[in-house]
N, C-alpha and C. Protein backbone atom coordinates (compact mmCIF):
# COMPACT_ATOMS: atom_id res chain seq x y z
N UNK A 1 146.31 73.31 3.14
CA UNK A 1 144.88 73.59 3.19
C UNK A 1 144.43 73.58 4.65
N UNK A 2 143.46 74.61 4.93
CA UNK A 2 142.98 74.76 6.50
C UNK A 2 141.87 73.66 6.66
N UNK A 3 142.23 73.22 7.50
CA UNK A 3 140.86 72.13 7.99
C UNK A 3 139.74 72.74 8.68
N UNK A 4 138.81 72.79 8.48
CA UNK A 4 137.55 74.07 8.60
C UNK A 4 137.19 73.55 9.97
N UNK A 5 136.80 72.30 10.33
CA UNK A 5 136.36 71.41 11.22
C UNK A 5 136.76 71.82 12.88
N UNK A 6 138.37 72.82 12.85
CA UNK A 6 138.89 72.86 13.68
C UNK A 6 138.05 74.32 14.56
N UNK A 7 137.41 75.37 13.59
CA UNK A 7 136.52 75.86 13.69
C UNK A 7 134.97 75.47 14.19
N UNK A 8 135.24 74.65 14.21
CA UNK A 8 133.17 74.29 14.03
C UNK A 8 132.58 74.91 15.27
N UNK A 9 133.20 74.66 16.19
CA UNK A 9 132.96 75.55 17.73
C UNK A 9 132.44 76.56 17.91
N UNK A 10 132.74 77.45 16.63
CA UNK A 10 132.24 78.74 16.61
C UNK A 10 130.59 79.23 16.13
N UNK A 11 130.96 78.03 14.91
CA UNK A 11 129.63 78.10 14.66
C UNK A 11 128.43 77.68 16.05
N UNK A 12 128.86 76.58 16.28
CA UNK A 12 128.02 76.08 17.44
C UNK A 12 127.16 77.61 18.33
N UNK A 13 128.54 77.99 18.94
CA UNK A 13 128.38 79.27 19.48
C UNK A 13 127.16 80.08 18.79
N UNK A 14 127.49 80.48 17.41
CA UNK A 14 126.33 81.21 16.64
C UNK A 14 125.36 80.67 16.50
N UNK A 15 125.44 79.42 16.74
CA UNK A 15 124.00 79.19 16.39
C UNK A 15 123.02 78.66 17.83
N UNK A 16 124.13 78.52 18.68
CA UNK A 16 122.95 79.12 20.32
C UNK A 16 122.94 80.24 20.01
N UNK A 17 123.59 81.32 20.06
CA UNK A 17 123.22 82.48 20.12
C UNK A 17 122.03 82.79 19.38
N UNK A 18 121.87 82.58 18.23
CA UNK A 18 121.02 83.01 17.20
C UNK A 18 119.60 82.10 17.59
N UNK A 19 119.84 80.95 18.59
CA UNK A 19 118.39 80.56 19.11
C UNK A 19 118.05 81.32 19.95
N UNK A 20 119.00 81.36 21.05
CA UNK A 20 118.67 82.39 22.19
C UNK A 20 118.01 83.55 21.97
N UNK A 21 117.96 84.59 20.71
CA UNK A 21 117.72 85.40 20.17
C UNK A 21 116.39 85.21 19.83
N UNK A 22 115.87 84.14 19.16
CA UNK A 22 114.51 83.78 18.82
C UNK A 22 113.99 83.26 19.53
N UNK A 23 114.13 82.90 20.49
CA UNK A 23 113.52 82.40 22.02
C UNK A 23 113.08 83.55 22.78
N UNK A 24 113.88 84.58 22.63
CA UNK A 24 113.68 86.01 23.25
C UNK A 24 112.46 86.83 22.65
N UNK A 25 111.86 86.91 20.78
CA UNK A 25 111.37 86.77 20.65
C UNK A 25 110.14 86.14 20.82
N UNK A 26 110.01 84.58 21.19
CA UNK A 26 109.20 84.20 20.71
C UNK A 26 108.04 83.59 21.93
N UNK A 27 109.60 83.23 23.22
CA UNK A 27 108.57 83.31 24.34
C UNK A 27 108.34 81.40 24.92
N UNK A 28 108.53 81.36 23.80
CA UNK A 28 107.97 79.52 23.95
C UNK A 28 108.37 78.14 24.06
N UNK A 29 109.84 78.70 24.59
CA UNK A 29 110.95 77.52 25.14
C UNK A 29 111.36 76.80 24.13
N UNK A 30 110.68 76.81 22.79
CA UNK A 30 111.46 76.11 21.70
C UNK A 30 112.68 75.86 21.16
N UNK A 31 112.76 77.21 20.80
CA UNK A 31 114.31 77.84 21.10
C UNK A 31 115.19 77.38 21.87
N UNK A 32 114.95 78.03 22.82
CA UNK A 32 115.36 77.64 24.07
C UNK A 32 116.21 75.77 24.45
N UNK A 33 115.22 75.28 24.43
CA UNK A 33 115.54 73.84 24.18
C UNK A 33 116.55 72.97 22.90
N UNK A 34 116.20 73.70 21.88
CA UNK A 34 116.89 73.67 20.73
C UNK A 34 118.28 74.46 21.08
N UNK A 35 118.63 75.31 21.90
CA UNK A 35 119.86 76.12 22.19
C UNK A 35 120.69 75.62 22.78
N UNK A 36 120.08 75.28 24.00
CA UNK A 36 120.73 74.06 25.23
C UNK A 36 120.85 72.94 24.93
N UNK A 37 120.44 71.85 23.60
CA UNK A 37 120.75 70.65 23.08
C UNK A 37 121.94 71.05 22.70
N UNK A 38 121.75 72.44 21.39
CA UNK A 38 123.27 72.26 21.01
C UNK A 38 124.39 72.59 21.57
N UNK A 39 124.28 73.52 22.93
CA UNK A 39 125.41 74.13 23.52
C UNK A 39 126.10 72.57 23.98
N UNK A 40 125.08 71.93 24.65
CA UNK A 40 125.33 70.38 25.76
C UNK A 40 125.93 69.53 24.56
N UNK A 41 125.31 68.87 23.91
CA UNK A 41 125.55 68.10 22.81
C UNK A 41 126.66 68.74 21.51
N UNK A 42 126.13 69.61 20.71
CA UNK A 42 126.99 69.99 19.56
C UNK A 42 128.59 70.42 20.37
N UNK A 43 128.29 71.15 20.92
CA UNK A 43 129.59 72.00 21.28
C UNK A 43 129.88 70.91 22.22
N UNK A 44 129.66 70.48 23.12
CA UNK A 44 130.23 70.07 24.02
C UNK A 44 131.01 68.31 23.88
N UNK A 45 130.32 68.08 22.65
CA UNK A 45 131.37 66.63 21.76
C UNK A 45 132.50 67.27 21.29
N UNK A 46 131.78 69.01 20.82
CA UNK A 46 133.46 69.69 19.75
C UNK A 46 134.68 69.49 20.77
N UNK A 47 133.88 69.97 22.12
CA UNK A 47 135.23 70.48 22.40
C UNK A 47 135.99 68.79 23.08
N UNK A 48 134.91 67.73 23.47
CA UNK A 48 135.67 66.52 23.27
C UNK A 48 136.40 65.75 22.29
N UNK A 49 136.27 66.27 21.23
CA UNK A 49 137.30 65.88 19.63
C UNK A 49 136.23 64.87 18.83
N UNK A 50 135.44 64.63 18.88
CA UNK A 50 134.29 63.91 18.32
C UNK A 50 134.39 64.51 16.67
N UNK A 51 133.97 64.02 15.98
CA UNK A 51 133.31 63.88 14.46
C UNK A 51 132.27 64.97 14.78
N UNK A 52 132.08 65.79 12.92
CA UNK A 52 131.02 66.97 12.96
C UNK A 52 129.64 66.25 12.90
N UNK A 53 129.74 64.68 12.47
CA UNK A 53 127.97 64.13 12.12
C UNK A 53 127.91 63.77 13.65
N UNK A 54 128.90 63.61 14.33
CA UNK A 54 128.59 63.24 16.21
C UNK A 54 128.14 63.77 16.89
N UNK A 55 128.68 65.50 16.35
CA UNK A 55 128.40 66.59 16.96
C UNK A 55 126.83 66.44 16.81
N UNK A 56 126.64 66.76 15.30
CA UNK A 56 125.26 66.92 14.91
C UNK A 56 124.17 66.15 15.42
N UNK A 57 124.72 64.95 15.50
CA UNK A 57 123.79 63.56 16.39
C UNK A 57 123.64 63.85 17.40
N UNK A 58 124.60 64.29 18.26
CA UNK A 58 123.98 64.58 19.65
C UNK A 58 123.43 66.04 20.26
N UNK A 59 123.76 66.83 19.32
CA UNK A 59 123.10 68.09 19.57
C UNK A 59 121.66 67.63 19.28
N UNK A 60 121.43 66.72 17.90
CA UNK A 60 119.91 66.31 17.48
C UNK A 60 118.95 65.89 18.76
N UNK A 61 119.84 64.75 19.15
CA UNK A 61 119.07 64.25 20.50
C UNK A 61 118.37 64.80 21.64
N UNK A 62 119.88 65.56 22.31
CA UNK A 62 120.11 66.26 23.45
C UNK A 62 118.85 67.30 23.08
N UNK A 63 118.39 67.96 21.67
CA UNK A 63 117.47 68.86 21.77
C UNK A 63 116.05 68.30 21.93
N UNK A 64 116.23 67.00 21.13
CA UNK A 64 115.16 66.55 20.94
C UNK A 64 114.47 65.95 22.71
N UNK A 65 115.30 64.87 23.48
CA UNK A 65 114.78 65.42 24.75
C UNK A 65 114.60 66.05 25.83
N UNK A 66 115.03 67.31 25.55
CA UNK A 66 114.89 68.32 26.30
C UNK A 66 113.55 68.91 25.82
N UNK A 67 113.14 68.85 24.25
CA UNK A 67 111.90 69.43 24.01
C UNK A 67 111.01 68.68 24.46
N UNK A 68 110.91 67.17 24.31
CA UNK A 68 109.90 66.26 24.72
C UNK A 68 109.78 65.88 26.19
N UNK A 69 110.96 66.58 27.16
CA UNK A 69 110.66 66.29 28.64
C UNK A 69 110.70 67.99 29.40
N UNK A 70 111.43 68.52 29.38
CA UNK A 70 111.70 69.44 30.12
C UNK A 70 110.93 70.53 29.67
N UNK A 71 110.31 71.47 28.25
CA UNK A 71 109.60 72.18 28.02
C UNK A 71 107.88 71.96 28.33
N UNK A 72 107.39 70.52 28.03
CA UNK A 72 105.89 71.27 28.48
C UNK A 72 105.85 71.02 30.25
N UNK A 73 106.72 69.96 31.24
CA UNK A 73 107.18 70.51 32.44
C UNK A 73 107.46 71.72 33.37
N UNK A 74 108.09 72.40 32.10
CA UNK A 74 108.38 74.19 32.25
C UNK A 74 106.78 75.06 31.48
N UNK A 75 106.42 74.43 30.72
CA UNK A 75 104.87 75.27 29.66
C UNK A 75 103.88 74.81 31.40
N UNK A 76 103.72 74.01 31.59
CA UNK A 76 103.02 73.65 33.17
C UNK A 76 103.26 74.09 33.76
N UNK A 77 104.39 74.29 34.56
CA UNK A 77 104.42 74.97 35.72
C UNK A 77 104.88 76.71 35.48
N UNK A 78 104.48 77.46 34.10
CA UNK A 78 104.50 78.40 34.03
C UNK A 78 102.94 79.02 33.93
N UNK A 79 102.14 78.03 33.48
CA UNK A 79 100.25 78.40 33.44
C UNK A 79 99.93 78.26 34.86
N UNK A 80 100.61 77.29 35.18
CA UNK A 80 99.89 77.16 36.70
C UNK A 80 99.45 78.44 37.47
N UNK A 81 97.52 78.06 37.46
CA UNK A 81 96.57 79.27 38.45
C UNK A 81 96.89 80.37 37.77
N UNK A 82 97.05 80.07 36.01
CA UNK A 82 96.60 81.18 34.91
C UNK A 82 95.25 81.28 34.79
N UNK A 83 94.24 81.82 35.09
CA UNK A 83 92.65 81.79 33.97
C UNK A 83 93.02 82.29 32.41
N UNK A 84 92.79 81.23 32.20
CA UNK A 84 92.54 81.43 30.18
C UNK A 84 91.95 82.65 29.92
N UNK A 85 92.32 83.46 28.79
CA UNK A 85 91.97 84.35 28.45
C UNK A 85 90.39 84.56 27.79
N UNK A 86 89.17 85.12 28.52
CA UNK A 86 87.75 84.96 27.89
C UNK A 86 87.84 85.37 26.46
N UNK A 87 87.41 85.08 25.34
CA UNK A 87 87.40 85.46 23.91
C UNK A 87 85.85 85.26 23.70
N UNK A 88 85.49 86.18 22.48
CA UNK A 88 84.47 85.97 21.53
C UNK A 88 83.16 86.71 22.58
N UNK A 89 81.85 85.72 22.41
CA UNK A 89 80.58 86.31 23.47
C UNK A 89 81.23 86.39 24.80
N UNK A 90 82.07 85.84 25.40
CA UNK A 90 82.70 85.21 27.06
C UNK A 90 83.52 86.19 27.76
N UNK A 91 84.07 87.49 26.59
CA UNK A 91 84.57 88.18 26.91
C UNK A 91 83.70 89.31 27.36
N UNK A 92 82.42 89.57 26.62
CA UNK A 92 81.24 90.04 27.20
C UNK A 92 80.78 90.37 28.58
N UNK A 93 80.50 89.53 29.31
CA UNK A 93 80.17 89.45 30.60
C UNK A 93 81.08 90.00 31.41
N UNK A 94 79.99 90.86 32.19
CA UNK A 94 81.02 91.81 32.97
C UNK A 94 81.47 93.28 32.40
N UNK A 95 81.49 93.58 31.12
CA UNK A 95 82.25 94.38 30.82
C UNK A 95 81.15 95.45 30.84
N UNK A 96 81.75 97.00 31.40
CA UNK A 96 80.90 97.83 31.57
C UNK A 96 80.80 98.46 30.18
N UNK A 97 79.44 99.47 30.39
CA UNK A 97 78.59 99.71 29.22
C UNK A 97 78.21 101.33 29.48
N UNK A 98 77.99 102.08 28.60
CA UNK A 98 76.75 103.45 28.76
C UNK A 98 75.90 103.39 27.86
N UNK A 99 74.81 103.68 27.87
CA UNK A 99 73.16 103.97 27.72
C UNK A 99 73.58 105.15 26.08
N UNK A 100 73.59 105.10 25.09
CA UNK A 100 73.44 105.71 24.03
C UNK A 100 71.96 106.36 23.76
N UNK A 101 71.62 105.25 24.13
CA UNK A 101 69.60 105.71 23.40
C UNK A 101 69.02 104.96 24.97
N UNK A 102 68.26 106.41 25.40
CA UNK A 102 67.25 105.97 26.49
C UNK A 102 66.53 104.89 26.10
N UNK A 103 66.36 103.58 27.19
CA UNK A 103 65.79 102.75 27.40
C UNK A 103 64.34 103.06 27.46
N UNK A 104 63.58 102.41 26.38
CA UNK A 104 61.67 102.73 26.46
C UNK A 104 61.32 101.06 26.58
N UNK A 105 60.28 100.84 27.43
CA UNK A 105 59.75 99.39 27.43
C UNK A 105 61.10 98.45 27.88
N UNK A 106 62.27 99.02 28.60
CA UNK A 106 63.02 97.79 28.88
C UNK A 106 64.40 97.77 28.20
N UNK A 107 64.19 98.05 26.71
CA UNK A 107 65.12 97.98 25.71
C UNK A 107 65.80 99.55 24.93
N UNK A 108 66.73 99.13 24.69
CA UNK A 108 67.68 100.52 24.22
C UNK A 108 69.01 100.34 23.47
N UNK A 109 69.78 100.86 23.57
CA UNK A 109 70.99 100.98 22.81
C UNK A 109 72.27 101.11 24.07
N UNK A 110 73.05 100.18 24.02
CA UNK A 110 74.25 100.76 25.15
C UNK A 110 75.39 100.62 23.91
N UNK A 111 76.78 101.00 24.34
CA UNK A 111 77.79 101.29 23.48
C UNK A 111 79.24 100.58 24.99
N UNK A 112 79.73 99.49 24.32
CA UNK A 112 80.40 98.70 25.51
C UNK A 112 81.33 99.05 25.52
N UNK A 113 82.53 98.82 26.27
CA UNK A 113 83.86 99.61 26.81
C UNK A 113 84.71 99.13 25.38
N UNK A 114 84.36 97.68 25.22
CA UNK A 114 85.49 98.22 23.54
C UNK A 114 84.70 98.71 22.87
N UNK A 115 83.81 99.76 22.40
CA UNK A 115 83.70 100.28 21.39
C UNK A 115 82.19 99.80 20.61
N UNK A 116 81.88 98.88 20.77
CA UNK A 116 80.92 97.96 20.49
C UNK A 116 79.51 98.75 20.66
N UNK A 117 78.43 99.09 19.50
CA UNK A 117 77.24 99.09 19.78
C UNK A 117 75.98 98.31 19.73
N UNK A 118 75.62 97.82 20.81
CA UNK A 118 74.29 96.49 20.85
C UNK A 118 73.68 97.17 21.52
N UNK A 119 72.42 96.64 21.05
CA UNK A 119 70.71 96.43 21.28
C UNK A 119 71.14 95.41 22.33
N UNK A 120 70.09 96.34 23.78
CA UNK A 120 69.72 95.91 24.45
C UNK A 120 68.74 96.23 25.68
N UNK A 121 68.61 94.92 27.10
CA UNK A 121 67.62 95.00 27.20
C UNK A 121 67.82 94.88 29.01
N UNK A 122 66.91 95.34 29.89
CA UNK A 122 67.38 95.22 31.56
C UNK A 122 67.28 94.26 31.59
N UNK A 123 68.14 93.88 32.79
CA UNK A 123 67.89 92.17 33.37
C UNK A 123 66.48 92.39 33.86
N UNK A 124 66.09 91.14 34.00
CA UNK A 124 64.69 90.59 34.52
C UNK A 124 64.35 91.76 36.06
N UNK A 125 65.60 91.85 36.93
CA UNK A 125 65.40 92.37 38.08
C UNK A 125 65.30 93.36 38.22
N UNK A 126 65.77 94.34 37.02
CA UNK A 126 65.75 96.00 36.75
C UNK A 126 64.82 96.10 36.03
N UNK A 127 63.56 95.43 35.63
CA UNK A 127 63.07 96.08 34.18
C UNK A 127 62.05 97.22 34.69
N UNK A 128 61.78 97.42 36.14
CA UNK A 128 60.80 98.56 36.72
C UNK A 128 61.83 99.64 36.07
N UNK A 129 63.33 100.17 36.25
CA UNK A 129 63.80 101.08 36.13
C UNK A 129 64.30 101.84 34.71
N UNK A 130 64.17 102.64 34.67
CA UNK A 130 64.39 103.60 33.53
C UNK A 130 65.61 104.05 33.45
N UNK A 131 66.47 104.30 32.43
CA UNK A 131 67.77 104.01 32.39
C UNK A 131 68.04 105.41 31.22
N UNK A 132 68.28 106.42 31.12
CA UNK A 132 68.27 107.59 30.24
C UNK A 132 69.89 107.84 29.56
N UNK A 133 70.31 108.42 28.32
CA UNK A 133 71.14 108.13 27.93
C UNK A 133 72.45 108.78 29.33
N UNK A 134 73.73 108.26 28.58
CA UNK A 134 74.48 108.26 29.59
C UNK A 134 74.66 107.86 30.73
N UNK A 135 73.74 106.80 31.26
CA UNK A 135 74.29 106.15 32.56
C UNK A 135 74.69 104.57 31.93
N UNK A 136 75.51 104.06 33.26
CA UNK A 136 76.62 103.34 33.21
C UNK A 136 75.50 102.26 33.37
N UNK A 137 76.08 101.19 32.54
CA UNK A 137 75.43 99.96 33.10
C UNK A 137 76.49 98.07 33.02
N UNK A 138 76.34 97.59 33.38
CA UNK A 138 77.53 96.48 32.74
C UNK A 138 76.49 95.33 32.65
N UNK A 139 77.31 94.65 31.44
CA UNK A 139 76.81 93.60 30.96
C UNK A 139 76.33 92.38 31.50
N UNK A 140 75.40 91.94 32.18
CA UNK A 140 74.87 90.72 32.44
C UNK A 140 75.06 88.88 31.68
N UNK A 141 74.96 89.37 30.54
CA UNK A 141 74.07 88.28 29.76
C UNK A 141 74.04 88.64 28.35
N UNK A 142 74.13 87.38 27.37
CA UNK A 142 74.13 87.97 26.40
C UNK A 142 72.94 86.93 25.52
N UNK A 143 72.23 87.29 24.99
CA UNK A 143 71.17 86.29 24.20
C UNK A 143 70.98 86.83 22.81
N UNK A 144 71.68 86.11 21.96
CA UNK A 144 71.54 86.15 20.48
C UNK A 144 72.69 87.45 20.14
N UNK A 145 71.78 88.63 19.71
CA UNK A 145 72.72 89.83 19.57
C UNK A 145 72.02 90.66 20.19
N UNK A 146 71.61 90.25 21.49
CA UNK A 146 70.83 91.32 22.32
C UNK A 146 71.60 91.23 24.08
N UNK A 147 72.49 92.44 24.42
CA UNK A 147 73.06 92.37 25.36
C UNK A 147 72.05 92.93 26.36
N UNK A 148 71.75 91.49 27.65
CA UNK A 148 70.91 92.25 28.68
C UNK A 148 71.79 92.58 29.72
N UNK A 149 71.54 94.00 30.15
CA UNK A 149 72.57 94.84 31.08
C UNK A 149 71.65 94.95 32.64
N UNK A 150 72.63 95.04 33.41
CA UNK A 150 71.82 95.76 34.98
C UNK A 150 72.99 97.00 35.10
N UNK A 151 72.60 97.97 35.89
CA UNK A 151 72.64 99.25 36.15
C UNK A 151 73.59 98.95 37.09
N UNK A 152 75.04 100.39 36.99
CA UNK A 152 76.15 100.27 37.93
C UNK A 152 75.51 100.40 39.28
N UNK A 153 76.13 100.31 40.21
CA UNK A 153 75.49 101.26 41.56
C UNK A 153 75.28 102.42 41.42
N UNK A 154 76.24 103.14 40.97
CA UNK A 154 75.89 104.71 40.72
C UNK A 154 74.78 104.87 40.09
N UNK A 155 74.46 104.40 38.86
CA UNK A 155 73.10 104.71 38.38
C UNK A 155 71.78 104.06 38.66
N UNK A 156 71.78 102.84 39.75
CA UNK A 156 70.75 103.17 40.60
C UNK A 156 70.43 103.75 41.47
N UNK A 157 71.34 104.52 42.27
CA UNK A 157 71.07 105.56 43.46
C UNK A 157 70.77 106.73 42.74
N UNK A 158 71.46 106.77 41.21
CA UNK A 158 71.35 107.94 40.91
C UNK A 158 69.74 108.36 40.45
């Protein structure tokens, strides 16, 4: 009878590989950490002649602190002097706009670079100016569901 055990190496092998693979996917060192426990630990007891629950024990470990020291170490110094991504109203601000429905009394209709149509209204500092469909304006401010816009440069000279 073949003793399977004398094999186990291989598996090891497949099954970094097959993390490495989902790490490549996934982006988030999990993997990753989980790959390098078992290459260090699993495989690397095999190929010292160790027991398969030894193997398993120390691949367990070896992953386990590598996830709890070395990944958010590496998650840190990979954000580092990232700005967070703006979401929701936050993504708003700033984003340029065109004039759908001429502005009467202040207020009008703009249509925003994603796609978005809001009611809205000049900033406080533009409200002398008249704003006719098709000119550019970007978003200021946002109050309730009423986006107040000021006018690109171009469409105040214009």
């Amino acid at each position: 009878m073949v003793d399977l055990t004398q094999y186990l190496w291989i598996a090891w092998l497949v099954f970094v590989i097959v993390c490495v693979i989902i790490e490549v996917l996934t982006l988030e060192f999990t993997f990753m950490m989980v790959a390098a426990g078992s290459l260090i630990g699993g495989l690397g007891s095999n190929l010292l002649g160790f027991e398969w629950w030894v193997q398993i024990l120390a691949a367990a470990i070896v992953s386990g602190l590598l996830l709890f020291t070395i990944r958010p170490w590496l998650l840190h110094r990979l954000d580092r002097g990232v700005e967070p991504a703006r979401t929701n109203v936050d993504a708003l601000y700033g984003m340029a706009a065109r004039v759908t429905t001429s502005f009467v009394d202040g207020a009008g209709l703009v249509k925003l670079a994603n796609g978005e149509t809001w009611t809205a209204r000049l900033a406080p500092e533009h409200e002398t100016l008249t704003l006719s469909q098709g000119d550019r304006v970007v978003v200021t401010r946002i109050d309730g569901a009423t986006a107040e816009v000021a006018p690109t440069e171009r469409s105040e000279s214009a």
